[in-house]
Protein backbone atom coordinates (compact mmCIF):
# COMPACT_ATOMS: atom_id res chain seq x y z
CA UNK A 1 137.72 86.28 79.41
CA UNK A 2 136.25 84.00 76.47
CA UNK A 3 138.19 80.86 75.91
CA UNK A 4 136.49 81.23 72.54
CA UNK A 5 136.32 82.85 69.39
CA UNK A 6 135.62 86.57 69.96
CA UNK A 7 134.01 88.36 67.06
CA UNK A 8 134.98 92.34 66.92
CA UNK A 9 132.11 93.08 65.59
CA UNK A 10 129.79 91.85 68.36
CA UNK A 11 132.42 93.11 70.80
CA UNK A 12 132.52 96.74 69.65
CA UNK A 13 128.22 96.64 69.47
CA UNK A 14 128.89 95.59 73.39
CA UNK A 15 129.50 99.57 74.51
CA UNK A 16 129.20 102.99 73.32
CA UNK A 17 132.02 104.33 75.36
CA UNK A 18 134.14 106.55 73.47
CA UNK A 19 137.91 106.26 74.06
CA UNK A 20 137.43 103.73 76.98
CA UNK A 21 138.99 100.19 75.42
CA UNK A 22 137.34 96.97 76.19
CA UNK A 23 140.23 93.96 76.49
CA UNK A 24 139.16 91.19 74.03
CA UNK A 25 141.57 88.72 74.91
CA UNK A 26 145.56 88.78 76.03
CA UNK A 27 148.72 87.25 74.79
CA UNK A 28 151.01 86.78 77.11
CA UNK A 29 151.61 90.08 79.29
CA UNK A 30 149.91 92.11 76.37
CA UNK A 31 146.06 93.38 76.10
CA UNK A 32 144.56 93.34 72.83
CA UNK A 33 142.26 96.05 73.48
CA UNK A 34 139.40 97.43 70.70
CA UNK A 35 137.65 100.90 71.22
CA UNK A 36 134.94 103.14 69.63
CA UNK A 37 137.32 106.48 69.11
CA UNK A 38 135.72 110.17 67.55
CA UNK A 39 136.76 113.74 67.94
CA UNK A 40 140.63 114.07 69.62
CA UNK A 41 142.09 111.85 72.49
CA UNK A 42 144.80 114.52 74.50
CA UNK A 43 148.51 114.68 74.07
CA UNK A 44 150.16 111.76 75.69
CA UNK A 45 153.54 109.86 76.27
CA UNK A 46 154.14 106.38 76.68
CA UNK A 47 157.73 106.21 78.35
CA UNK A 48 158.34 102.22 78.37
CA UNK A 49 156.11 100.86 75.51
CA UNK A 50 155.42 101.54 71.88
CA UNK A 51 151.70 101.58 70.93
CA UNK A 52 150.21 99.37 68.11
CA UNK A 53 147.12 100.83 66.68
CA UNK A 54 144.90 98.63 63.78
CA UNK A 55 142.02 100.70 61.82
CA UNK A 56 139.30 98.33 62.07
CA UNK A 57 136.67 100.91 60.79
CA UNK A 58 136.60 104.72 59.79
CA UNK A 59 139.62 106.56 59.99
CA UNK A 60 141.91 107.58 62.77
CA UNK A 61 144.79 110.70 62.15
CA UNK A 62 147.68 110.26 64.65
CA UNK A 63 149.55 113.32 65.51
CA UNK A 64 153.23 112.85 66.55
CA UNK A 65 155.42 115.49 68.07
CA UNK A 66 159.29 114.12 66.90
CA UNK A 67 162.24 115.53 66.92
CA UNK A 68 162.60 116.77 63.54
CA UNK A 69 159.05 118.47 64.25
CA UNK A 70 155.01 117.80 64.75
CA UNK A 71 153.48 115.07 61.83
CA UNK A 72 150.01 113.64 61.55
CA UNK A 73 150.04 110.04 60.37
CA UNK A 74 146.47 109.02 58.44
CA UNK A 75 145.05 105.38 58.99
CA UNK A 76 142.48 104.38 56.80
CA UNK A 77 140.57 101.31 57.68
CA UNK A 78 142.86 97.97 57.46
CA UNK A 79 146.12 99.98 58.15
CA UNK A 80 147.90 99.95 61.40
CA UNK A 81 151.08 102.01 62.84
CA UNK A 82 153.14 101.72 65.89
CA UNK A 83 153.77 104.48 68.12
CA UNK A 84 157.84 104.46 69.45
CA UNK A 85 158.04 104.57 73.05
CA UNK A 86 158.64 108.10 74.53
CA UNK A 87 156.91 109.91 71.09
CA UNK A 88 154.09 112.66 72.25
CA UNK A 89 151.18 111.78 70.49
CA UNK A 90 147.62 112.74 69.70
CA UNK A 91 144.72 110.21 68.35
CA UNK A 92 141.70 111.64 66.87
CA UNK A 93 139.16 110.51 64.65
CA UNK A 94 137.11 113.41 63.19
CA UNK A 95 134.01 110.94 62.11
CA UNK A 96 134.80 107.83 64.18
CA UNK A 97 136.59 104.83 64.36
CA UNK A 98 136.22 101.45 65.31
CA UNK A 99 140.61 100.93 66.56
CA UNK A 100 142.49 97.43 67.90
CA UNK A 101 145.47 98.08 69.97
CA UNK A 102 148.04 95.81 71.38
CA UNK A 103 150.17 97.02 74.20
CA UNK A 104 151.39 95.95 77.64
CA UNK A 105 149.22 95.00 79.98
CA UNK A 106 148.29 98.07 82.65
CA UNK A 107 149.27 100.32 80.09
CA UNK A 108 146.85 103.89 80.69
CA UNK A 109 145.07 104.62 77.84
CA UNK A 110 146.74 108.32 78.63
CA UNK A 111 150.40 107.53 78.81
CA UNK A 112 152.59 108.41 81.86
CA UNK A 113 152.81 112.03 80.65
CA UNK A 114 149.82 114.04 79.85
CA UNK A 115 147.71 117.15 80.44
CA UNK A 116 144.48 117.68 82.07
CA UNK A 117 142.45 114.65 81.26
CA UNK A 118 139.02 116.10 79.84
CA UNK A 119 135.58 114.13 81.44
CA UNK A 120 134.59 112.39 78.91
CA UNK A 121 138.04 110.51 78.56
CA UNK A 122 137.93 106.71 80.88
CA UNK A 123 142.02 106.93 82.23
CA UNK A 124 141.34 103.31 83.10
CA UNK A 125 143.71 100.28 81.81
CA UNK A 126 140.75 99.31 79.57
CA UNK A 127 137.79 96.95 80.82
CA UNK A 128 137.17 94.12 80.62
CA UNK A 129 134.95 92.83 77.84
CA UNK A 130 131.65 92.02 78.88
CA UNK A 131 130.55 89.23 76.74
């Protein structure tokens, strides 16, 4: 891990992965994670951490199964939204999206409570930036 500046830009040109975070740096038991994100991401539940999402570039859509009933939150680029603990969720980015997320350390990138994870979707804890 850098002990220096990291520029996002440089880091997200480091990998084409799609929905497979790189960690950019940490802050104290927290990754701060970016990823290249397009087309949909699969339901998921965090149990024991909320999940902060920053739009970096493109847009993402965020679709959130609550108790009152199913929403889809919008992010344009520059906004950011937290995900509550224990709220099924669904990212997807029709035409791509550069995100930054900030969550626990370990954290899978699918949640403790999901359905079949599709191929093309790293279940990793995010990888370490190679840079």
């Amino acid at each position: 891990m850098s002990n220096g500046p990291i520029d996002l830009g440089n880091a997200l040109a480091s990998f084409d992965a799609l929905w497979s975070p790189r960690i950019v740096t940490r802050v104290n038991d927290y990754d701060v994670r970016v990823a290249k994100v397009e087309g949909e991401h699969i339901w998921h539940v965090h149990d024991d951490t909320d999940e902060f999402f920053l739009v970096l570039d493109g847009e993402l859509y965020i679709s959130l199964r609550e108790s009152r009933g199913e929403r889809t939150v919008h992010l344009p680029k520059g906004a950011v939204f937290t995900v509550p603990k224990g709220t099924e969720h669904k990212p997807h980015a029709p035409a791509g999206a550069a995100i930054l997320l900030f969550e626990p350390t370990g954290t899978p990138t699918v949640g403790d409570r999901h359905a079949e994870i599709p191929d093309h979707i790293d279940v990793t804890t995010g990888h370490l930036l190679d840079a």
